[in-house]
C-alpha atoms as a PDB file:
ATOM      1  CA  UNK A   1      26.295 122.437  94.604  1.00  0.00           C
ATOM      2  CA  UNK A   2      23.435 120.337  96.414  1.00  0.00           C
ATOM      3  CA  UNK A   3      23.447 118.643  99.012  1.00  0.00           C
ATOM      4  CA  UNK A   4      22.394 119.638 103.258  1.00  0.00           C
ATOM      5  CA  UNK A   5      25.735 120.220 104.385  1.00  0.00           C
ATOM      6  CA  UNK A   6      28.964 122.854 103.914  1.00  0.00           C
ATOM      7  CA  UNK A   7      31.534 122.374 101.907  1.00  0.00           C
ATOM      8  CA  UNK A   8      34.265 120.814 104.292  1.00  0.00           C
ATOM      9  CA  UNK A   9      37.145 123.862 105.066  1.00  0.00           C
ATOM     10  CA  UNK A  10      40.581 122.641 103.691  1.00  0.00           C
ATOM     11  CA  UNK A  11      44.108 123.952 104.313  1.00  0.00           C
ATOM     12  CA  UNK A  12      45.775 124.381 100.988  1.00  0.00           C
ATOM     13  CA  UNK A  13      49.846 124.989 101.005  1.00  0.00           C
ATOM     14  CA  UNK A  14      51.356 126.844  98.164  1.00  0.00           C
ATOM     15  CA  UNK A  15      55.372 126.501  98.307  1.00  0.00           C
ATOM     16  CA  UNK A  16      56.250 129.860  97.692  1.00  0.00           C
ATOM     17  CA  UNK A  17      59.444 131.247  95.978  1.00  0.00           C
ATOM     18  CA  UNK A  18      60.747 134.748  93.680  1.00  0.00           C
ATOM     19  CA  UNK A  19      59.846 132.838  90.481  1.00  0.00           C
ATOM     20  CA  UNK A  20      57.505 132.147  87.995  1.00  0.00           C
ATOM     21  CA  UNK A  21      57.058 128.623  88.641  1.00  0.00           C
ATOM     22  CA  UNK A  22      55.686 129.230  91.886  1.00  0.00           C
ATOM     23  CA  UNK A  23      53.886 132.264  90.647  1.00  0.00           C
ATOM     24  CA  UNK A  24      52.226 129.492  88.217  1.00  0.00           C
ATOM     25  CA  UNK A  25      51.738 127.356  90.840  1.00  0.00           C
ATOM     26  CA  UNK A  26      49.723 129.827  92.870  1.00  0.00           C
ATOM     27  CA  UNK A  27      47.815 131.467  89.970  1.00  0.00           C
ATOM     28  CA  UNK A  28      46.527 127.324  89.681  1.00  0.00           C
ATOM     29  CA  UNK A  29      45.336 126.906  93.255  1.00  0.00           C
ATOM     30  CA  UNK A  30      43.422 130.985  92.982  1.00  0.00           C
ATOM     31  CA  UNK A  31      41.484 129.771  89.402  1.00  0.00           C
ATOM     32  CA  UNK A  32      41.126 125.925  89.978  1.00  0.00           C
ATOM     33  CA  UNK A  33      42.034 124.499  93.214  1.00  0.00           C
ATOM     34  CA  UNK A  34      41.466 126.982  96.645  1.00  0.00           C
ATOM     35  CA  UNK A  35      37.688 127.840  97.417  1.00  0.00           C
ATOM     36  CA  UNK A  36      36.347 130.693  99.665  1.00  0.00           C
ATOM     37  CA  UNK A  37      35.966 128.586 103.116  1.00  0.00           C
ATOM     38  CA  UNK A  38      39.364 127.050 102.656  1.00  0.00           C
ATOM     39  CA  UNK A  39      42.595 128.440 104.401  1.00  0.00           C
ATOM     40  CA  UNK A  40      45.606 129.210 102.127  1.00  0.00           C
ATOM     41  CA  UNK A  41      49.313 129.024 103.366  1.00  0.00           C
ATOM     42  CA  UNK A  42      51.818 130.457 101.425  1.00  0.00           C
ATOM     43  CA  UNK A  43      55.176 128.838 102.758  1.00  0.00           C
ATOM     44  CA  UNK A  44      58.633 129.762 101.820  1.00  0.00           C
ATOM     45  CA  UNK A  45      61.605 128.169 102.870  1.00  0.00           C
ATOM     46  CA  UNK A  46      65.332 129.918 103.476  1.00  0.00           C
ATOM     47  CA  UNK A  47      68.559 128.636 102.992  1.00  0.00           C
ATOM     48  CA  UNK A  48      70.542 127.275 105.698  1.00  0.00           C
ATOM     49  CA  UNK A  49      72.053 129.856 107.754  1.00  0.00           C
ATOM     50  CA  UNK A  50      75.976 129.327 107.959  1.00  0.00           C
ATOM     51  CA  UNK A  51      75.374 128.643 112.043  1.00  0.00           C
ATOM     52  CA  UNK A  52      74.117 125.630 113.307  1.00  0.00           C
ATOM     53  CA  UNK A  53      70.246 125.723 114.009  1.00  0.00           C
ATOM     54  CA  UNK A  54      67.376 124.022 114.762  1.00  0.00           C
ATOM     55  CA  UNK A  55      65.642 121.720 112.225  1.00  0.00           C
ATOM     56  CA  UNK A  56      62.122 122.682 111.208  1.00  0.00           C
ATOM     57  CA  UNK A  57      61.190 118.902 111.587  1.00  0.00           C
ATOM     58  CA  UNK A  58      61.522 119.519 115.142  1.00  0.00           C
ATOM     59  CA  UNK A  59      58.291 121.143 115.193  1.00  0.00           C
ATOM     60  CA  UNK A  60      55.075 117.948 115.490  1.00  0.00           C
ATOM     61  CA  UNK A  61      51.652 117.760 114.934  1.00  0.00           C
ATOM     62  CA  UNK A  62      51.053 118.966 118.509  1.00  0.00           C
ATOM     63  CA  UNK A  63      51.918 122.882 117.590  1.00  0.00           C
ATOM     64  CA  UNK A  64      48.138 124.122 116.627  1.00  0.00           C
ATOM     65  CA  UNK A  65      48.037 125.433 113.375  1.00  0.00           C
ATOM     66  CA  UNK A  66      47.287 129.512 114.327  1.00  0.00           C
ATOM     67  CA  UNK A  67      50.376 129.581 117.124  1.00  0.00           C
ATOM     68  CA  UNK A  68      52.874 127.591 114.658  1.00  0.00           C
ATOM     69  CA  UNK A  69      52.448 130.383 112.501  1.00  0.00           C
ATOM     70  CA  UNK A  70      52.390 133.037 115.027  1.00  0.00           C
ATOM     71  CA  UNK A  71      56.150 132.109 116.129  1.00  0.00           C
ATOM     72  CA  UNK A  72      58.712 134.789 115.727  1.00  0.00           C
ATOM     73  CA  UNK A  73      59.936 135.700 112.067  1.00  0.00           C
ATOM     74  CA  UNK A  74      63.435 134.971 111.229  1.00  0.00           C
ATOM     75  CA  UNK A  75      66.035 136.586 112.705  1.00  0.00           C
ATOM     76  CA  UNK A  76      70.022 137.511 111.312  1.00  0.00           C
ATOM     77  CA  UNK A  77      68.889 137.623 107.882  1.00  0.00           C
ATOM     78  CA  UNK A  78      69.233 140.910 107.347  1.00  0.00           C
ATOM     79  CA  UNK A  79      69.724 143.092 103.877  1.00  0.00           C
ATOM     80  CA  UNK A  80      69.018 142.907 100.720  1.00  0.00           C
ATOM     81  CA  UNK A  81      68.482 139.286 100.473  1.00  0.00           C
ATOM     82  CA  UNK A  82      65.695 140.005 103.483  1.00  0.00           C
ATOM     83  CA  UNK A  83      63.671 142.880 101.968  1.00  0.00           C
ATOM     84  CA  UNK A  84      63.334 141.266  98.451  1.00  0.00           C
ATOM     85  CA  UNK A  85      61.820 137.987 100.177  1.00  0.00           C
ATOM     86  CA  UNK A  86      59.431 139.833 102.187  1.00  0.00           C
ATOM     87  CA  UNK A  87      58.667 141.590  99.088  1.00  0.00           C
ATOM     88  CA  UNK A  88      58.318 138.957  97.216  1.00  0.00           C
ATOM     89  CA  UNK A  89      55.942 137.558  99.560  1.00  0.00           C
ATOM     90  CA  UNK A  90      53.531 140.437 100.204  1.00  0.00           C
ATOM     91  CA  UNK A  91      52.964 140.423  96.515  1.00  0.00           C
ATOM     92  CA  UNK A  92      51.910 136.932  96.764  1.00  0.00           C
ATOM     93  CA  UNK A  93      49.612 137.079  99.572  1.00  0.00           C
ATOM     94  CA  UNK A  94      48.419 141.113  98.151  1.00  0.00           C
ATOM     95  CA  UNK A  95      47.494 138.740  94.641  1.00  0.00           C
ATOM     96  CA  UNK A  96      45.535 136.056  97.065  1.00  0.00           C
ATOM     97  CA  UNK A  97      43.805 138.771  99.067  1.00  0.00           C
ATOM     98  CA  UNK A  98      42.689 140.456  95.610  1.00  0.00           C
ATOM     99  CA  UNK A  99      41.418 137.073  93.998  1.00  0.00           C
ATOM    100  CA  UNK A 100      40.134 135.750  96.937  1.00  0.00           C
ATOM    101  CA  UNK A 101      38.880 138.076  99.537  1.00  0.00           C
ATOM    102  CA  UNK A 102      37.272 135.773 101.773  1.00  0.00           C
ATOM    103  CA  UNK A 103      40.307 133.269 102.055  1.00  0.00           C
ATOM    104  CA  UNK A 104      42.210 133.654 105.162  1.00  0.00           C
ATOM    105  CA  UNK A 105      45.898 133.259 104.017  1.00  0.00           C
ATOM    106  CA  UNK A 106      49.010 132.729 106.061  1.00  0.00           C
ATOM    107  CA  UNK A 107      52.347 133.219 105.042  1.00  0.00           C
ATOM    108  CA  UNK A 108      55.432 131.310 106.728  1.00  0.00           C
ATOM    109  CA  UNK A 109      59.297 131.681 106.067  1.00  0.00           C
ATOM    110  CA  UNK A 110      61.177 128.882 107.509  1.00  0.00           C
ATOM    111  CA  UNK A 111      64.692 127.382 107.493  1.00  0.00           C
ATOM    112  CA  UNK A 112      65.591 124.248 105.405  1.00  0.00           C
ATOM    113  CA  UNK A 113      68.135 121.855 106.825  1.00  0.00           C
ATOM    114  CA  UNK A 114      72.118 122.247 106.221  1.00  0.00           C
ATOM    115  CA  UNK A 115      72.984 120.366 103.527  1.00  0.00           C
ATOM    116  CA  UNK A 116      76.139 119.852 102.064  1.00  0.00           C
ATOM    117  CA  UNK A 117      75.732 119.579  98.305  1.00  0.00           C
ATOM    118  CA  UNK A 118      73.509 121.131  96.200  1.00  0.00           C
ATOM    119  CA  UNK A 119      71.524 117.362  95.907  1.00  0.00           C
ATOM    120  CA  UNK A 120      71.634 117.675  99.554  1.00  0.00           C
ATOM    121  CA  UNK A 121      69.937 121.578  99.830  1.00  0.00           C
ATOM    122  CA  UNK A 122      67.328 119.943  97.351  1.00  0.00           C
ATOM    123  CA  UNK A 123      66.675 116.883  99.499  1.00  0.00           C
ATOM    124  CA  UNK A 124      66.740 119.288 102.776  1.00  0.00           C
ATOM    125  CA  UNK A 125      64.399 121.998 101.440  1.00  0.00           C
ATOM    126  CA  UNK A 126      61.742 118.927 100.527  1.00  0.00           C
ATOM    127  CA  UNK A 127      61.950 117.386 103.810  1.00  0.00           C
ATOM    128  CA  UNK A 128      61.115 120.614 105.622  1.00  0.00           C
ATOM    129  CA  UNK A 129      58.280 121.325 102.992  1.00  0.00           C
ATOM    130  CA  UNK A 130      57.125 117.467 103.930  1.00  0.00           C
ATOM    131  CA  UNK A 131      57.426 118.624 107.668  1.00  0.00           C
ATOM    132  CA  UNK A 132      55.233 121.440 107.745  1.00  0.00           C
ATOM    133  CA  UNK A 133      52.750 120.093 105.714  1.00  0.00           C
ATOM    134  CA  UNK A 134      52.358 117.324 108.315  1.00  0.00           C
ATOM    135  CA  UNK A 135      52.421 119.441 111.368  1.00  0.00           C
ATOM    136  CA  UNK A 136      50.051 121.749 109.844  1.00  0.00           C
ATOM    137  CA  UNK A 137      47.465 118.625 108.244  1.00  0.00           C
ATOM    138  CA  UNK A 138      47.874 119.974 105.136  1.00  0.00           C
ATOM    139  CA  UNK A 139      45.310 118.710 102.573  1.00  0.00           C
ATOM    140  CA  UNK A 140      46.765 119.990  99.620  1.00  0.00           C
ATOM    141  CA  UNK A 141      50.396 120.939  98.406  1.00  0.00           C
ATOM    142  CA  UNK A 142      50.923 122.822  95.136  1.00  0.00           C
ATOM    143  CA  UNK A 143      54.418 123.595  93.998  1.00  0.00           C
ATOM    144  CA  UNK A 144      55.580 124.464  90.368  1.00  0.00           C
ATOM    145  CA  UNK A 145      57.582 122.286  88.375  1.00  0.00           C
ATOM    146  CA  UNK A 146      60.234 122.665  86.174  1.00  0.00           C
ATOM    147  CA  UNK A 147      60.190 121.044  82.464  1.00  0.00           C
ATOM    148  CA  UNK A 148      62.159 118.141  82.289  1.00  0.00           C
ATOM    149  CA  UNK A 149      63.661 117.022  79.218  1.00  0.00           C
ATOM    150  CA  UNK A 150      62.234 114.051  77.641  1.00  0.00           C
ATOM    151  CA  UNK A 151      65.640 111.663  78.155  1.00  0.00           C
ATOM    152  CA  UNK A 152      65.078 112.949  81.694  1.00  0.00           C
ATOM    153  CA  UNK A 153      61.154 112.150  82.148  1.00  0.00           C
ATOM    154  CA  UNK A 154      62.187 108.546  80.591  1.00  0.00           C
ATOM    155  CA  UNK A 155      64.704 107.705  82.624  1.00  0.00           C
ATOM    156  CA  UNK A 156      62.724 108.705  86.207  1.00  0.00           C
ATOM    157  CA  UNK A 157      59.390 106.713  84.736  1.00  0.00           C
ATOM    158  CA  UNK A 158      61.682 103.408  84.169  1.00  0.00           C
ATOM    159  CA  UNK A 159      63.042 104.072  87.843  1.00  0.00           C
ATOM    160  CA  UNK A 160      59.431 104.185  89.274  1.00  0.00           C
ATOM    161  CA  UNK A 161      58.228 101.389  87.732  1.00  0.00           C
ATOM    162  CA  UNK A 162      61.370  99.355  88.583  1.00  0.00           C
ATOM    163  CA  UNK A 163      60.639 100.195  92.254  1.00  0.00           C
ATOM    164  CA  UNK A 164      64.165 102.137  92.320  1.00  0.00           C
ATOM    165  CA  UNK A 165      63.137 105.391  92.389  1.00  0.00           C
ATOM    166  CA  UNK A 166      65.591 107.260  95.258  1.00  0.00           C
ATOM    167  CA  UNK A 167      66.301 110.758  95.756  1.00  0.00           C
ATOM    168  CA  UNK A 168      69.199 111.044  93.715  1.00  0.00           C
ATOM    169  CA  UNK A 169      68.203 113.181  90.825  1.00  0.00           C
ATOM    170  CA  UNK A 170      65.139 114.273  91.984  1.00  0.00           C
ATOM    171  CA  UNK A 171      64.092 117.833  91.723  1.00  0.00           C
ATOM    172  CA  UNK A 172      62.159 119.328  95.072  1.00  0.00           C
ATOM    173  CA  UNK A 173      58.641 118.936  93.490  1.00  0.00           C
ATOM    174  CA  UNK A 174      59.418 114.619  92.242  1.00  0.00           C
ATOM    175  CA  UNK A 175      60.492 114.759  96.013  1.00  0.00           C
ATOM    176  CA  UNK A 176      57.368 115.964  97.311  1.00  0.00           C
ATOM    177  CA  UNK A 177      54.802 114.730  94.594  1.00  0.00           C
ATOM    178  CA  UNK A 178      56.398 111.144  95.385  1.00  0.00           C
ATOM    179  CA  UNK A 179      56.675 111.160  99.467  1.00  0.00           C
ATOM    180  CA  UNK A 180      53.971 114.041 100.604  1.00  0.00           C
ATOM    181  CA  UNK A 181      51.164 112.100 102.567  1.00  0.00           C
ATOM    182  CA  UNK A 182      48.540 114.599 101.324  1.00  0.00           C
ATOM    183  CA  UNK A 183      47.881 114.870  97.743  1.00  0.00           C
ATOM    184  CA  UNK A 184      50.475 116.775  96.043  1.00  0.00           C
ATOM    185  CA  UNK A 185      50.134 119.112  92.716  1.00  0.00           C
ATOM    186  CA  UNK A 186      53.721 119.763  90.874  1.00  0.00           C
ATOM    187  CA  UNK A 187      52.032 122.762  88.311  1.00  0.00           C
ATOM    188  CA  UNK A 188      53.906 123.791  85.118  1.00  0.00           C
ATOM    189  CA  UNK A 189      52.114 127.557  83.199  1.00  0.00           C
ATOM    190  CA  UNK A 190      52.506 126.384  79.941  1.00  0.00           C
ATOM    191  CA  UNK A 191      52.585 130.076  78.464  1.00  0.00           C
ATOM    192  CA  UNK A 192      50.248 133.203  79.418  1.00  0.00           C
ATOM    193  CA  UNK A 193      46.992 131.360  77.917  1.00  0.00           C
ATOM    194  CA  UNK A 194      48.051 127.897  76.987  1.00  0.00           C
ATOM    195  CA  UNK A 195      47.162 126.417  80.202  1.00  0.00           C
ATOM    196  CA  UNK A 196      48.937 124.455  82.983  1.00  0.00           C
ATOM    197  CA  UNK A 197      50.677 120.685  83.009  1.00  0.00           C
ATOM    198  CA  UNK A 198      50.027 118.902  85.912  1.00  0.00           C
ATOM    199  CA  UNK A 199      51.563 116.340  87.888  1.00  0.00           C
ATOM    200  CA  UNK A 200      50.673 113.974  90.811  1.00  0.00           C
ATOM    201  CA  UNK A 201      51.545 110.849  91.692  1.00  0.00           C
ATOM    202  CA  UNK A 202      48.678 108.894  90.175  1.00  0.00           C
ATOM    203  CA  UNK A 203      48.422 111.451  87.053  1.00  0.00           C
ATOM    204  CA  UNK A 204      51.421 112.614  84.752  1.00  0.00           C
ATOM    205  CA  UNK A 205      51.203 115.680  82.473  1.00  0.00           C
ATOM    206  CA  UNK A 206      47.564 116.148  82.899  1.00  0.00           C
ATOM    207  CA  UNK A 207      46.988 119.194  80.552  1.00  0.00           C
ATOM    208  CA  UNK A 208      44.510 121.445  81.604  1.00  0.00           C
ATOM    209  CA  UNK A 209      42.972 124.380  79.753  1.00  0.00           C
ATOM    210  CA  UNK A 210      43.261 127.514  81.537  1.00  0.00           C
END
């Protein structure tokens, strides 16, 4: 690179889950997208508890980035279901760590909001995804993406360019490629050495060599 001056440090967000979507996604940002001065956060976000609790959007842009990740980890969620997401997650930031030494990464469970359908745990999980990434200035998100079947793809490209697009429908990464302030990557591993499909909300199914 030339240039006087360094490389600006971003914060890059990886939504992180137990499958391989989101182990495409992150394999993406390690080969194309996270660089040695930037900061990685690898966010994962629990199901409502069956108790009422706080929303995540409570937290604001005031909370500095190191103490809103310092806060206490989830309590009550005990178990099985609690040892296989911590597991889950050390191999994810163990993988970062061994691509990228020199990235400092973060990881961050959180709660999504109570909703009462399974459109509505969708909706909820986005929203606190759209949170964080606010509070935290985010620069870039990266989530994988399902395929969509083609009657499917048509039908959401008709509502977008009708100006009707609304939530119903929408998978969590439409949700967030469509309403995240920061720029957004939805990534889809098309096979172990085929590559990745890309999505934002300027560019749809971008292929890109891997």
């Amino acid at each position: 690179m030339s240039g006087g001056g360094a490389a600006a440090k971003r914060r890059v967000m990886v939504v992180a889950d137990p499958g391989r979507e989101s182990a495409g996604a992150l394999e993406w940002a390690l080969s194309h997208a996270v660089l040695d001065h930037d900061e990685l956060l690898l966010l994962h976000v629990d199901p409502p508890p069956l108790i009422p609790h706080t929303s995540a959007s409570a937290f604001t842009t005031s909370s500095s980035f190191s103490s809103f990740l310092r806060r206490a980890p989830l309590a009550g969620r005990g178990g099985r279901r609690e040892r296989q997401s911590c597991e889950f997650l050390e191999a994810m930031r163990a993988t970062c760590a061994g691509r990228l030494p020199r990235v400092r990464v973060w990881v961050q469970r959180v709660l999504a909001g109570s909703g009462s359908t399974e459109e509505g745990c969708r909706l909820d999980k986005a929203r606190t995804i759209l949170a964080h990434a606010n509070a935290l200035r985010v620069d870039l998100l990266v989530i994988g993406q399902r395929r969509r079947s083609a009657a499917s793809s048509s039908f959401l490209g008709m509502c977008r360019l009708s100006g009707s697009m609304s939530s119903k429908g929408t998978d969590t990464a439409e949700f967030l490629i469509e309403h995240s302030k920061c720029l957004c990557v939805g990534v889809q591993k098309k096979g172990q050495n085929a590559g990745y499909l890309l999505n934002t909300k300027t560019h749809k199914n971008f292929w890109l060599l891997a």
